[in-house]
C-alpha atoms as a PDB file:
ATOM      1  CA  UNK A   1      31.962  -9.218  74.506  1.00  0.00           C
ATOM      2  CA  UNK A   2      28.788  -6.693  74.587  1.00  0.00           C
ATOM      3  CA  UNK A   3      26.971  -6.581  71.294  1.00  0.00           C
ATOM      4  CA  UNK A   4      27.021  -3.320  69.208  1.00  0.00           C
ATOM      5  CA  UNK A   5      23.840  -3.608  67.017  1.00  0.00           C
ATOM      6  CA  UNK A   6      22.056  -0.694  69.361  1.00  0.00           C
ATOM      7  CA  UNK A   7      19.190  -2.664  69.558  1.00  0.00           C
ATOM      8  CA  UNK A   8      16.581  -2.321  72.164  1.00  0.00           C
ATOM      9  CA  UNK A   9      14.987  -6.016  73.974  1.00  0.00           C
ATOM     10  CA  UNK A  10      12.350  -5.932  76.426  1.00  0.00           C
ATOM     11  CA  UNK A  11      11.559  -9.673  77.619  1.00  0.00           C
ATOM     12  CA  UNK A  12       8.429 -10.564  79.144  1.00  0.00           C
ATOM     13  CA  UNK A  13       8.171 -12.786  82.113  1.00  0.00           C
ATOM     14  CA  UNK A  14       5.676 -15.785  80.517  1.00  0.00           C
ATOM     15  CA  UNK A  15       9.045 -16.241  78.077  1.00  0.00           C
ATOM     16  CA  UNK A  16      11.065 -16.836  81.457  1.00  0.00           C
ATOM     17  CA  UNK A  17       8.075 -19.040  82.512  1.00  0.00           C
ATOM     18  CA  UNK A  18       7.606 -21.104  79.929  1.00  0.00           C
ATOM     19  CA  UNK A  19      11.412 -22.164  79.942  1.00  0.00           C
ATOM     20  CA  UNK A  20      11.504 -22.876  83.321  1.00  0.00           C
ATOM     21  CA  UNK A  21       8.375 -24.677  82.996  1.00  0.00           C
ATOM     22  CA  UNK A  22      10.336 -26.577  80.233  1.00  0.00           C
ATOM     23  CA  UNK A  23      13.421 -27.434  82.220  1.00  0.00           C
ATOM     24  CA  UNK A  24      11.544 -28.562  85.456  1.00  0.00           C
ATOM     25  CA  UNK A  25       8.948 -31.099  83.415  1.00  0.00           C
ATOM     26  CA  UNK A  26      12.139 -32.847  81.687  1.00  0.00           C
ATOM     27  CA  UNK A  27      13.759 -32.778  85.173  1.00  0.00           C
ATOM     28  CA  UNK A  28      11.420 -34.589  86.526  1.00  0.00           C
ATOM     29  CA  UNK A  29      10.712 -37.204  83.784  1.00  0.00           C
ATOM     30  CA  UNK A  30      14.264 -37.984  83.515  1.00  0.00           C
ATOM     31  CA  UNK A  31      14.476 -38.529  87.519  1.00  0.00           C
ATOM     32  CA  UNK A  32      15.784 -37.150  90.191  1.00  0.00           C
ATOM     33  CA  UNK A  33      19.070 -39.504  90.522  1.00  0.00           C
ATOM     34  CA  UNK A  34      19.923 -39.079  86.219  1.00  0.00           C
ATOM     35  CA  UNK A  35      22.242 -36.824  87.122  1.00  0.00           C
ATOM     36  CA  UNK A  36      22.648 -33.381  84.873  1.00  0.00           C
ATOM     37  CA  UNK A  37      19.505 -33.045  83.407  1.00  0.00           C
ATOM     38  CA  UNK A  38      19.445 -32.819  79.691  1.00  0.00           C
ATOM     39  CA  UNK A  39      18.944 -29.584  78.312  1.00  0.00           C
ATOM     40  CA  UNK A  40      16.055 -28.235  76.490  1.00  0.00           C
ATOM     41  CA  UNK A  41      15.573 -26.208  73.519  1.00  0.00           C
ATOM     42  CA  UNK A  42      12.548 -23.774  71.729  1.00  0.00           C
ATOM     43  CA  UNK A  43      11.556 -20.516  69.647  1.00  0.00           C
ATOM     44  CA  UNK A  44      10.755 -17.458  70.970  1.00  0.00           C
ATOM     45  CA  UNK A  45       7.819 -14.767  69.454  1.00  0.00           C
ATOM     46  CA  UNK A  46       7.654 -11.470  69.637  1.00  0.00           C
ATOM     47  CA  UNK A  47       7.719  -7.948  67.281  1.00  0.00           C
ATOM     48  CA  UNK A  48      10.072  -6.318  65.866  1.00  0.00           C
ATOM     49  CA  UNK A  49       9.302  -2.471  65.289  1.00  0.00           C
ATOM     50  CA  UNK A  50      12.453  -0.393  64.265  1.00  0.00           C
ATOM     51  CA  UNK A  51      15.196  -0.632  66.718  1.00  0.00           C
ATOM     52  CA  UNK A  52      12.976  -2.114  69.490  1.00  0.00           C
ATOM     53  CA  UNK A  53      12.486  -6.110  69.804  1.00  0.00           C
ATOM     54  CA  UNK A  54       9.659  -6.923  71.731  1.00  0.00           C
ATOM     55  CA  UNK A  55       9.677 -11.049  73.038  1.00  0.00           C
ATOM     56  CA  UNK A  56       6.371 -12.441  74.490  1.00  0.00           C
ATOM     57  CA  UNK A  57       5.855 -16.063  74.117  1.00  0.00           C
ATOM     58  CA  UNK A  58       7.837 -19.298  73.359  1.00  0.00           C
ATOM     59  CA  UNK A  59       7.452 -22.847  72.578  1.00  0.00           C
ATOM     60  CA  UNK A  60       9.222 -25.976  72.451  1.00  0.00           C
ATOM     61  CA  UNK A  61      11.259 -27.605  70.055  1.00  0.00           C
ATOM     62  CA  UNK A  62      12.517 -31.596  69.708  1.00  0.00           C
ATOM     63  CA  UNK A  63      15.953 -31.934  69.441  1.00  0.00           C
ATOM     64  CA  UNK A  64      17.550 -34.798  66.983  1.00  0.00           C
ATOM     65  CA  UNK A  65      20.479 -36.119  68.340  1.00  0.00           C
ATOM     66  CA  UNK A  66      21.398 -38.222  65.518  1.00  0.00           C
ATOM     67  CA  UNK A  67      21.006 -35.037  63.502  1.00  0.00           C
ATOM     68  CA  UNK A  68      22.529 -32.745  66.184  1.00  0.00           C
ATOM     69  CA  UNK A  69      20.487 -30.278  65.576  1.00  0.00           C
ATOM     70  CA  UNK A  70      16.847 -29.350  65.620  1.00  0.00           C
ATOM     71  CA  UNK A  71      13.268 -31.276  64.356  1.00  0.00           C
ATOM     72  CA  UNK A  72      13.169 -29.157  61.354  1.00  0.00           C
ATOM     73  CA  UNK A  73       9.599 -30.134  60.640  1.00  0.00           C
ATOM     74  CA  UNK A  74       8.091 -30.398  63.836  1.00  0.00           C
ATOM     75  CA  UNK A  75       9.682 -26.682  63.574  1.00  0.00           C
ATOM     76  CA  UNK A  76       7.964 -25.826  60.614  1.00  0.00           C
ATOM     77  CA  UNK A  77       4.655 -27.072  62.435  1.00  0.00           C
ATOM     78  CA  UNK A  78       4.660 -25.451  65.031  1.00  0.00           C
ATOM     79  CA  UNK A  79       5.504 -21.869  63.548  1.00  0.00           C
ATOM     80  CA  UNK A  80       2.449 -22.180  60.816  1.00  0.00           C
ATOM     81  CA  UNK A  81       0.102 -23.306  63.800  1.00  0.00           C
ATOM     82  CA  UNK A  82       1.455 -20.526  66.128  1.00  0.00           C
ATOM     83  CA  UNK A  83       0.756 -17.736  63.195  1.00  0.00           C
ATOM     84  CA  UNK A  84      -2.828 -18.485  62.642  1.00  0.00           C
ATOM     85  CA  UNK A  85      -2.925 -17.822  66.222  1.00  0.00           C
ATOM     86  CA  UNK A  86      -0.857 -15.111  66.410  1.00  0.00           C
ATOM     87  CA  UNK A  87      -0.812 -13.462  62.883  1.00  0.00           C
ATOM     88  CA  UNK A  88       1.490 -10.876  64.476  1.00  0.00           C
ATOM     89  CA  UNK A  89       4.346 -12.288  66.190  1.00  0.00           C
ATOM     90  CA  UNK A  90       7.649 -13.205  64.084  1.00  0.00           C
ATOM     91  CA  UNK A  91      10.121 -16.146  65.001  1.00  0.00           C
ATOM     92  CA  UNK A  92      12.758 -13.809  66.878  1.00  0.00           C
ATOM     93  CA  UNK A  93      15.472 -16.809  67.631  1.00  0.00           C
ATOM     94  CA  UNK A  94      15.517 -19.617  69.922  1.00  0.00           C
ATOM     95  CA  UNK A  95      16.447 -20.682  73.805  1.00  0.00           C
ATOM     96  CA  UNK A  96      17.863 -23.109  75.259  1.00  0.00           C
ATOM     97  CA  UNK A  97      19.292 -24.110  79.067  1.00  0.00           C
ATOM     98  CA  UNK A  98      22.897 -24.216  80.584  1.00  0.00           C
ATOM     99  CA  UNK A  99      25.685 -22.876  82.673  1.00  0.00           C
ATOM    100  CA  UNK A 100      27.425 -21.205  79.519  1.00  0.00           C
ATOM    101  CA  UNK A 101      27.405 -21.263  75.280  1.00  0.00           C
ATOM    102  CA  UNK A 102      28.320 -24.950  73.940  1.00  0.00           C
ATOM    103  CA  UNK A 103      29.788 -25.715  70.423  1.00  0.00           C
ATOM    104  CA  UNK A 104      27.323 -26.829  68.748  1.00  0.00           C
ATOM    105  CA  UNK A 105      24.753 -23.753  70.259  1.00  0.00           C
ATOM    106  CA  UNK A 106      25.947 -21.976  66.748  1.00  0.00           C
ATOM    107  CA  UNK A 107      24.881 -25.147  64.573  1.00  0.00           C
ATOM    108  CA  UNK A 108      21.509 -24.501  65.942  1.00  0.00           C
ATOM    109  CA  UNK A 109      21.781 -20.764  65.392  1.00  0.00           C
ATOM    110  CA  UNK A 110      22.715 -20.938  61.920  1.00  0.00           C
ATOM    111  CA  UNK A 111      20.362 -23.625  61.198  1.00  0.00           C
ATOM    112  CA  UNK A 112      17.735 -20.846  62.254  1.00  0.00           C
ATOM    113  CA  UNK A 113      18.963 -18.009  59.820  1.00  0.00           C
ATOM    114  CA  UNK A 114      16.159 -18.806  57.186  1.00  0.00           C
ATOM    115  CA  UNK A 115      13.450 -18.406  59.353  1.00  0.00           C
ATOM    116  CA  UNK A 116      15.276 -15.014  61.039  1.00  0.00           C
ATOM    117  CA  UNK A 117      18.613 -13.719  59.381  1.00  0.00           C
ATOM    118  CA  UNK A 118      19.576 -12.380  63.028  1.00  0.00           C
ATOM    119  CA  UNK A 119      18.241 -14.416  65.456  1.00  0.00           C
ATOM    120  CA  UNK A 120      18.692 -14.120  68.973  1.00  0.00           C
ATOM    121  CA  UNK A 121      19.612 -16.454  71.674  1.00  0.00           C
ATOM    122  CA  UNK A 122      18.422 -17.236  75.383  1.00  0.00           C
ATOM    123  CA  UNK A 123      20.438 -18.862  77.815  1.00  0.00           C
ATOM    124  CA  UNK A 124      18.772 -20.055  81.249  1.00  0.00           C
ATOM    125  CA  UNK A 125      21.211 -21.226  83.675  1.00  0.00           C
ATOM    126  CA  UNK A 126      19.243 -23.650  86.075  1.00  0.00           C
ATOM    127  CA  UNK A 127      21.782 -23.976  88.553  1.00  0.00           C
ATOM    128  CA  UNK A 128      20.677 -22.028  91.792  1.00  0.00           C
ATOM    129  CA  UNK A 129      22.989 -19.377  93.341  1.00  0.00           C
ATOM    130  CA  UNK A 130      21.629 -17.531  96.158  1.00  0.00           C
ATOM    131  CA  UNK A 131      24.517 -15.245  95.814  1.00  0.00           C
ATOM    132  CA  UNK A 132      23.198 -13.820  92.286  1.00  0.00           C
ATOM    133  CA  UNK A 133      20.560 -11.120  92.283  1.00  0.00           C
ATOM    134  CA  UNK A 134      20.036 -10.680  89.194  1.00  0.00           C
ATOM    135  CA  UNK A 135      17.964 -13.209  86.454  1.00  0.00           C
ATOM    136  CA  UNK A 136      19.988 -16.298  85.702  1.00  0.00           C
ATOM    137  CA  UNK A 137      19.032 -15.220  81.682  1.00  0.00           C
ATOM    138  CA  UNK A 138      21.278 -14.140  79.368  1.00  0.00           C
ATOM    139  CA  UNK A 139      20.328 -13.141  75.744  1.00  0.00           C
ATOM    140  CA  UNK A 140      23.025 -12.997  72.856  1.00  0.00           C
ATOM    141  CA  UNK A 141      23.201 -12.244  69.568  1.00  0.00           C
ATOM    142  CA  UNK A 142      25.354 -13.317  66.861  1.00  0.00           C
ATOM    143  CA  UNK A 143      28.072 -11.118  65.072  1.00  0.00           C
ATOM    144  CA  UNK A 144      30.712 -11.261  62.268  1.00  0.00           C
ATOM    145  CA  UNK A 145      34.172 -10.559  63.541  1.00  0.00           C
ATOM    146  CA  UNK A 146      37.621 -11.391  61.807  1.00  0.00           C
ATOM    147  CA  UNK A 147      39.275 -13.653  64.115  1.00  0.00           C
ATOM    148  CA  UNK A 148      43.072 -14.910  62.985  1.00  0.00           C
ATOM    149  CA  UNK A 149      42.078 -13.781  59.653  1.00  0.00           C
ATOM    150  CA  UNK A 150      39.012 -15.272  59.267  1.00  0.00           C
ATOM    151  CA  UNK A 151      35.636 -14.300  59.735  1.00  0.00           C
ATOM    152  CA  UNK A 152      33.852 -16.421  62.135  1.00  0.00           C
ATOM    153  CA  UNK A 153      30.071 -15.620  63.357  1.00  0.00           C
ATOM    154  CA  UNK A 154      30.553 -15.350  67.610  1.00  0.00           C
ATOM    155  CA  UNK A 155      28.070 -14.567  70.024  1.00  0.00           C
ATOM    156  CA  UNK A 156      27.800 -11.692  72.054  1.00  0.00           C
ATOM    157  CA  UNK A 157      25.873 -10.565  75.054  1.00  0.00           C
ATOM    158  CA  UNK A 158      23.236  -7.984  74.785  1.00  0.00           C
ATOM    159  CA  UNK A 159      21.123  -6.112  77.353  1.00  0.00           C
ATOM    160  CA  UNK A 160      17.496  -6.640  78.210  1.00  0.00           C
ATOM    161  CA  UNK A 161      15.106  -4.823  80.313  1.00  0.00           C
ATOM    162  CA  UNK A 162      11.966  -6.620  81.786  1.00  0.00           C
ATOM    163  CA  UNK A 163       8.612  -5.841  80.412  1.00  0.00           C
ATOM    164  CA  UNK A 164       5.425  -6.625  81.989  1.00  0.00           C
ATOM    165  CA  UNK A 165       1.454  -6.105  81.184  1.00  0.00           C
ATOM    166  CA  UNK A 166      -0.770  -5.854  83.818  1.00  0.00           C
ATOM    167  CA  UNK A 167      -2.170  -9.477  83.105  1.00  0.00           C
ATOM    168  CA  UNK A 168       1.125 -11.194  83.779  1.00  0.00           C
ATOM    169  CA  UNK A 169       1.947  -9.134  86.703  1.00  0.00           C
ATOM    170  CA  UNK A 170      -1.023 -11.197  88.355  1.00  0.00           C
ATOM    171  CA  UNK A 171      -0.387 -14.513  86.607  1.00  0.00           C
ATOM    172  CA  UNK A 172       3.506 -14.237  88.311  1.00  0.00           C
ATOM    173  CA  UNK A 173       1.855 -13.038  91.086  1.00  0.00           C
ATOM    174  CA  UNK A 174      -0.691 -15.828  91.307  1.00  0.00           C
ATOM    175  CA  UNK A 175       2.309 -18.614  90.621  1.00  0.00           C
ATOM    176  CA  UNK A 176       4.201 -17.428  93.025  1.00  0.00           C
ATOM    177  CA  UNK A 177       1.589 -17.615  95.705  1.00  0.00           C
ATOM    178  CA  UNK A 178      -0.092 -21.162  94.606  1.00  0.00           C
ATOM    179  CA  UNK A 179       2.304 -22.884  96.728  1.00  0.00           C
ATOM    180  CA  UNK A 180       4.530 -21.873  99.802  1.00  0.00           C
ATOM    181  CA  UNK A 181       7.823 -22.871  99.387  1.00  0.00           C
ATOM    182  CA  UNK A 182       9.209 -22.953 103.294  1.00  0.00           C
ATOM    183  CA  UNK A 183       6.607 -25.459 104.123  1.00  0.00           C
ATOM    184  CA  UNK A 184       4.504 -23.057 105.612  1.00  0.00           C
ATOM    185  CA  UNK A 185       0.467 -23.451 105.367  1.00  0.00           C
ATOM    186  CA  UNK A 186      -1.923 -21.319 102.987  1.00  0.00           C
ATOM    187  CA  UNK A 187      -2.971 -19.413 105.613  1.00  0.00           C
ATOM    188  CA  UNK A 188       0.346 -18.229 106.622  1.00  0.00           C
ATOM    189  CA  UNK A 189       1.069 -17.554 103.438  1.00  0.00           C
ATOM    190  CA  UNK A 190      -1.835 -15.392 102.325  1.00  0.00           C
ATOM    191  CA  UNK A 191      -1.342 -13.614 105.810  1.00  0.00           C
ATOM    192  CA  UNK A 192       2.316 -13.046 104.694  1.00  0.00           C
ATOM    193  CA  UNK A 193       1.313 -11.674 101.291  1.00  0.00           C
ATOM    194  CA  UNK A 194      -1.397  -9.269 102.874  1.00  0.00           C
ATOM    195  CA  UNK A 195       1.150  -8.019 105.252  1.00  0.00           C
ATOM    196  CA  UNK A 196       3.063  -7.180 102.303  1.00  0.00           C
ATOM    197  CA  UNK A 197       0.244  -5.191 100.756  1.00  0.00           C
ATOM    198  CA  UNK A 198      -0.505  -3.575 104.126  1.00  0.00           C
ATOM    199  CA  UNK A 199       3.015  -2.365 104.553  1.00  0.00           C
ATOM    200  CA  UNK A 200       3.502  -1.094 100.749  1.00  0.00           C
ATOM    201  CA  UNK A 201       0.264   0.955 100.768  1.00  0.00           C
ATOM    202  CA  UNK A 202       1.360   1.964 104.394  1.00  0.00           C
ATOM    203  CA  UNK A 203       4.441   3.272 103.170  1.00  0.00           C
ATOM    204  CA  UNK A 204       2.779   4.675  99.732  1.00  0.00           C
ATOM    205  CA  UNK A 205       0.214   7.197 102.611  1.00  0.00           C
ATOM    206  CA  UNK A 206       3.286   7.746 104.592  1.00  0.00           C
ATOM    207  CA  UNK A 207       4.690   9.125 101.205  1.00  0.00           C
ATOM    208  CA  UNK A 208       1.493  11.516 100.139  1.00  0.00           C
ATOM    209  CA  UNK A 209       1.348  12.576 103.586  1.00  0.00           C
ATOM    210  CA  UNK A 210       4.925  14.067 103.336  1.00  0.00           C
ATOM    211  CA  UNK A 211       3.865  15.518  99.487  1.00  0.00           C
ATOM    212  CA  UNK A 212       0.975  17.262 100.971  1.00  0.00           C
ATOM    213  CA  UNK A 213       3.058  18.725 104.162  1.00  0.00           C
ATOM    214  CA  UNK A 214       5.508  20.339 101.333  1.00  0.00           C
ATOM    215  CA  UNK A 215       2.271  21.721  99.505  1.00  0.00           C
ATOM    216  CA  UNK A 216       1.086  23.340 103.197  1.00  0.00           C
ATOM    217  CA  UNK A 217       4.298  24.553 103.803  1.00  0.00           C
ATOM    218  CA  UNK A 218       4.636  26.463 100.017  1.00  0.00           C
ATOM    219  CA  UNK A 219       1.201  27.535 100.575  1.00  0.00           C
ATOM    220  CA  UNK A 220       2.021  29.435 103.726  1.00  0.00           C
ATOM    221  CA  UNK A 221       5.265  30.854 102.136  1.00  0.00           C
ATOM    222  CA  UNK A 222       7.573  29.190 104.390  1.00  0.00           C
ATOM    223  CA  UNK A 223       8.942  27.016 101.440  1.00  0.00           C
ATOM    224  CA  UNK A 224      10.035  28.962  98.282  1.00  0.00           C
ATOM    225  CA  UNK A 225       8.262  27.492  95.275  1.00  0.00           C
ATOM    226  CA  UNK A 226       9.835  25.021  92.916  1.00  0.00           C
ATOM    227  CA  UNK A 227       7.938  24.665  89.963  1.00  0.00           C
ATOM    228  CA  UNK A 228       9.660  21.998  88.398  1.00  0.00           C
ATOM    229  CA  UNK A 229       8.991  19.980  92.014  1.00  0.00           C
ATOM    230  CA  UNK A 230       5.538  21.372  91.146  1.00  0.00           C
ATOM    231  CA  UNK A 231       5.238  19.944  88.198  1.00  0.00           C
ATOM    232  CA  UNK A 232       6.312  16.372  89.300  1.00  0.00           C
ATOM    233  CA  UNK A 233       3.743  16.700  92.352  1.00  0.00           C
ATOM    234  CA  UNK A 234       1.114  17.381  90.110  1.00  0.00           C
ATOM    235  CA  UNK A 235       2.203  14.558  87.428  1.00  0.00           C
ATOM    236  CA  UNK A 236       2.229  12.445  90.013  1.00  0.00           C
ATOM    237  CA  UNK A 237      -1.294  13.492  91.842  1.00  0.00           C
ATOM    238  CA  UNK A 238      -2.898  12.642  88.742  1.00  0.00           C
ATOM    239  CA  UNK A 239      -2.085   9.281  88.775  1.00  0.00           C
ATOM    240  CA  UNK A 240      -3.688   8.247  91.761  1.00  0.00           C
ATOM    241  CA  UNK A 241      -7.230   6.698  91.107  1.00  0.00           C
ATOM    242  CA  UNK A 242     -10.151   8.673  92.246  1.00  0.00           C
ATOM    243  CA  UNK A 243     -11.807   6.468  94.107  1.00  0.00           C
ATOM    244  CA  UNK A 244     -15.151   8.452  94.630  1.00  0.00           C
ATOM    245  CA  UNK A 245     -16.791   8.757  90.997  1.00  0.00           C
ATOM    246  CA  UNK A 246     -19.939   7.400  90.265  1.00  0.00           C
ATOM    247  CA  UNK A 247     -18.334   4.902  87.928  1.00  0.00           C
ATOM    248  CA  UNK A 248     -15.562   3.277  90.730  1.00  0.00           C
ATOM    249  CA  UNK A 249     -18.701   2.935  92.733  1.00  0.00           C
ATOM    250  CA  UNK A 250     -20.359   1.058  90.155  1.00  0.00           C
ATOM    251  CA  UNK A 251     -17.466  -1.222  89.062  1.00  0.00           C
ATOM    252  CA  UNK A 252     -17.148  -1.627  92.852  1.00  0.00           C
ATOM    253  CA  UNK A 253     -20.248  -2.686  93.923  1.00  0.00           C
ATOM    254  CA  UNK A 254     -20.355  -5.023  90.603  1.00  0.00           C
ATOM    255  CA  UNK A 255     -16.994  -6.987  91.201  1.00  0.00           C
ATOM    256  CA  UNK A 256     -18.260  -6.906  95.170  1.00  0.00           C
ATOM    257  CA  UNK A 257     -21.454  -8.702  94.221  1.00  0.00           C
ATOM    258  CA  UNK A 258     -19.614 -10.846  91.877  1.00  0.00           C
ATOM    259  CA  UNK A 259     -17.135 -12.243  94.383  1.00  0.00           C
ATOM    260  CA  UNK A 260     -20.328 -12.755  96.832  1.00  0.00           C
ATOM    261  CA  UNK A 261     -21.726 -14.925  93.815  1.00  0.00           C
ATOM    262  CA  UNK A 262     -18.561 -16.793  93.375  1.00  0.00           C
ATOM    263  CA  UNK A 263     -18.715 -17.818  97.317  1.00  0.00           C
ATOM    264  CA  UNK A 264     -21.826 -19.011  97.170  1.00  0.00           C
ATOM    265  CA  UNK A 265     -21.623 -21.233  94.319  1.00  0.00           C
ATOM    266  CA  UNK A 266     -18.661 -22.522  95.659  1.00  0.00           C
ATOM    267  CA  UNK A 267     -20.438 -23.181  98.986  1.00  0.00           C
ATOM    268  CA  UNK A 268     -23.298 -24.588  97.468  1.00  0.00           C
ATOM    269  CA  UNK A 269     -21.124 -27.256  95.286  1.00  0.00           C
ATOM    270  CA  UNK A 270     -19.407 -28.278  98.290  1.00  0.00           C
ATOM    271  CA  UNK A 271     -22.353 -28.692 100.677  1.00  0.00           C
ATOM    272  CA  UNK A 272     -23.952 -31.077  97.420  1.00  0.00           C
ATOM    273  CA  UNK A 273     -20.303 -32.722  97.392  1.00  0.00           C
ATOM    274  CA  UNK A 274     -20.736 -33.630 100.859  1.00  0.00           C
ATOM    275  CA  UNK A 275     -24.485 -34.627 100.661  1.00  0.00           C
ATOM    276  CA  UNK A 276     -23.194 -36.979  98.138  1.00  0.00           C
ATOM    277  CA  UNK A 277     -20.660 -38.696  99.716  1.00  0.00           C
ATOM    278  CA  UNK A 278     -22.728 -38.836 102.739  1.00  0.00           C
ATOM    279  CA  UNK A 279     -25.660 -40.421 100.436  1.00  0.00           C
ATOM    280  CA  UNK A 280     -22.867 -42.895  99.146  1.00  0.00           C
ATOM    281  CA  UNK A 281     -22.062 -44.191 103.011  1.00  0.00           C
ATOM    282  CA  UNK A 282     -25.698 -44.615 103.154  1.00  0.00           C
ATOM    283  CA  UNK A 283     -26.167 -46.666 100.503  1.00  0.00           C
ATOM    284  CA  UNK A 284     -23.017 -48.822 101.016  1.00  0.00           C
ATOM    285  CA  UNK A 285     -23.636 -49.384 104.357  1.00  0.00           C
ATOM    286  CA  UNK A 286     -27.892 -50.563 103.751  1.00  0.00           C
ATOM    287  CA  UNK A 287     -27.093 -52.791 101.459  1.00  0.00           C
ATOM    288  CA  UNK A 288     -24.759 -54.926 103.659  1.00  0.00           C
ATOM    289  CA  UNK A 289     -27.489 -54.817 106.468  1.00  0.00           C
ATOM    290  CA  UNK A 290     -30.266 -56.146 103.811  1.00  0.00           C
ATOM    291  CA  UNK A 291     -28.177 -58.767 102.471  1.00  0.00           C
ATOM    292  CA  UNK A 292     -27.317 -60.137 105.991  1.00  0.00           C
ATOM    293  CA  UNK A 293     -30.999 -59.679 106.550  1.00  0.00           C
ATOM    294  CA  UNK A 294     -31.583 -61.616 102.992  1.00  0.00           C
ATOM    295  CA  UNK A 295     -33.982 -58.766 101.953  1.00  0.00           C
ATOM    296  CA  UNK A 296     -33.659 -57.171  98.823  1.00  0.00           C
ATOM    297  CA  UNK A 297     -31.750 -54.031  98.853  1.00  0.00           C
ATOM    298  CA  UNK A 298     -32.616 -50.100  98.369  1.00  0.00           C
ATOM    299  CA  UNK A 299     -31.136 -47.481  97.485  1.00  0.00           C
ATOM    300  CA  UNK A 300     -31.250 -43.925  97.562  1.00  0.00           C
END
């Protein structure tokens, strides 16, 4: 059942993140051979404004299982030490992992209806289907609906849409590069990844090339004009960066000379690293001539 509250969510990707994060750390402490790995719960942030509901961070959350339910204070703690970080973000509702909604999910959801009186719910499945294309996230919310007679809150799918800031398009990025997953070695994987960026911006002057042919041909009158084409050509001109102001020379040159700074520090610490280690052998290995030679020993 689809929900029916009209409301808008945009999820960013450190909330998808940070519960995978989650699930894989209590994977692994609870071992490989444990079986189904117990699931794991948290809060998620974010901002409300009108119809639109914004999600951008999460933490965790204990569960009690004598209480079935959640650490209410270690709840409590971690909201008050989140807003003096984050003054503006609001307890939006809660996440937790599995294949599908379990009973005592709505326990948990009502338990959270003093903090948020319509809180929202994320579902990772961590099972792996290659099959699926799509995010293995689902996000509900909870209605009232007369069922036999009675009304009983239910919960109810709603539709997301991914939202992403220009810094967390490079951390995913960066995370997904850190460490090839087919075995392969760094340097075929950075070599994959800047044949990727070689064919996209390949593709991207293919595309202007075929813009600026249309412009020829309307300029020569063998193409009517189109001014709503127009329009979009020109919209769309004006986002590409000019590359050949004063300032892009500037910023250029700085981040250029920057990275050249980086490289040499980091050349420079690993040259002393190795002088080190080298000194080290020295010393280890002229002290165990002087003391066969019964003289005292030196070092470096």
């Amino acid at each position: 059942m689809s929900s029916s509250s009209g409301l808008t969510f945009k999820l960013h990707p450190l909330v998808i993140v940070n519960i995978s994060d989650h699930h894989t750390r209590v994977k692994a402490q609870s071992g490989a051979g444990s079986g189904r790995p117990p699931r794991v719960f948290g809060c998620v942030l974010g901002v409300q404004t009108g119809r639109t509901v914004e999600i951008f961070n999460s933490f965790e959350l204990k569960y009690d299982s004598a209480l079935e339910g959640l650490d209410r204070p270690f709840l409590e703690t971690k909201q008050e030490q989140y807003k003096k970080v984050f003054p503006k973000y609001d307890v939006l509702g809660w996440y937790s992992t599995g294949s599908d909604v379990q009973d005592t999910d709505m326990l948990i959801h009502k338990a959270l209806m003093d903090i948020n009186e319509s809180p929202i719910y994320i579902l990772l499945n961590p099972a792996i289907n290659h099959a699926q294309k799509d995010l293995p996230i689902t996000l509900y919310e909870s209605e009232l609906h007369v069922i036999e007679g009675a009304p009983s809150l239910i919960f109810v799918k709603s539709s997301y849409t991914i939202e992403t800031v220009e810094a967390e398009r490079i951390s995913v990025d960066h995370v997904a590069h850190i460490k090839p997953s087919d075995g392969s070695t760094a340097a075929t994987q950075l070599a994959a990844h800047l044949t990727g960026i070689h064919s996209a911006i390949k593709m991207m002057n293919s595309r202007v090339k075929v813009l600026h042919h249309h412009l020829v041909s309307i300029q020569k009158g063998e193409v009517p004009y189109e001014h709503s084409l127009l329009r979009q050509i020109s919209s769309l001109v004006r986002r590409l960066p000019a590359i050949d102001s004063p300032k892009f020379q500037d910023d250029f040159l700085m981040e250029y000379n920057d990275t050249l700074l980086m490289t040499y520090l980091a050349t420079i610490t690993k040259c002393s690293s190795t002088i080190n280690e080298l000194v080290d052998k020295f010393n280890v290995a002229y002290d165990k001539q002087s003391r066969r030679a019964g003289g005292r020993s030196t070092f470096i």
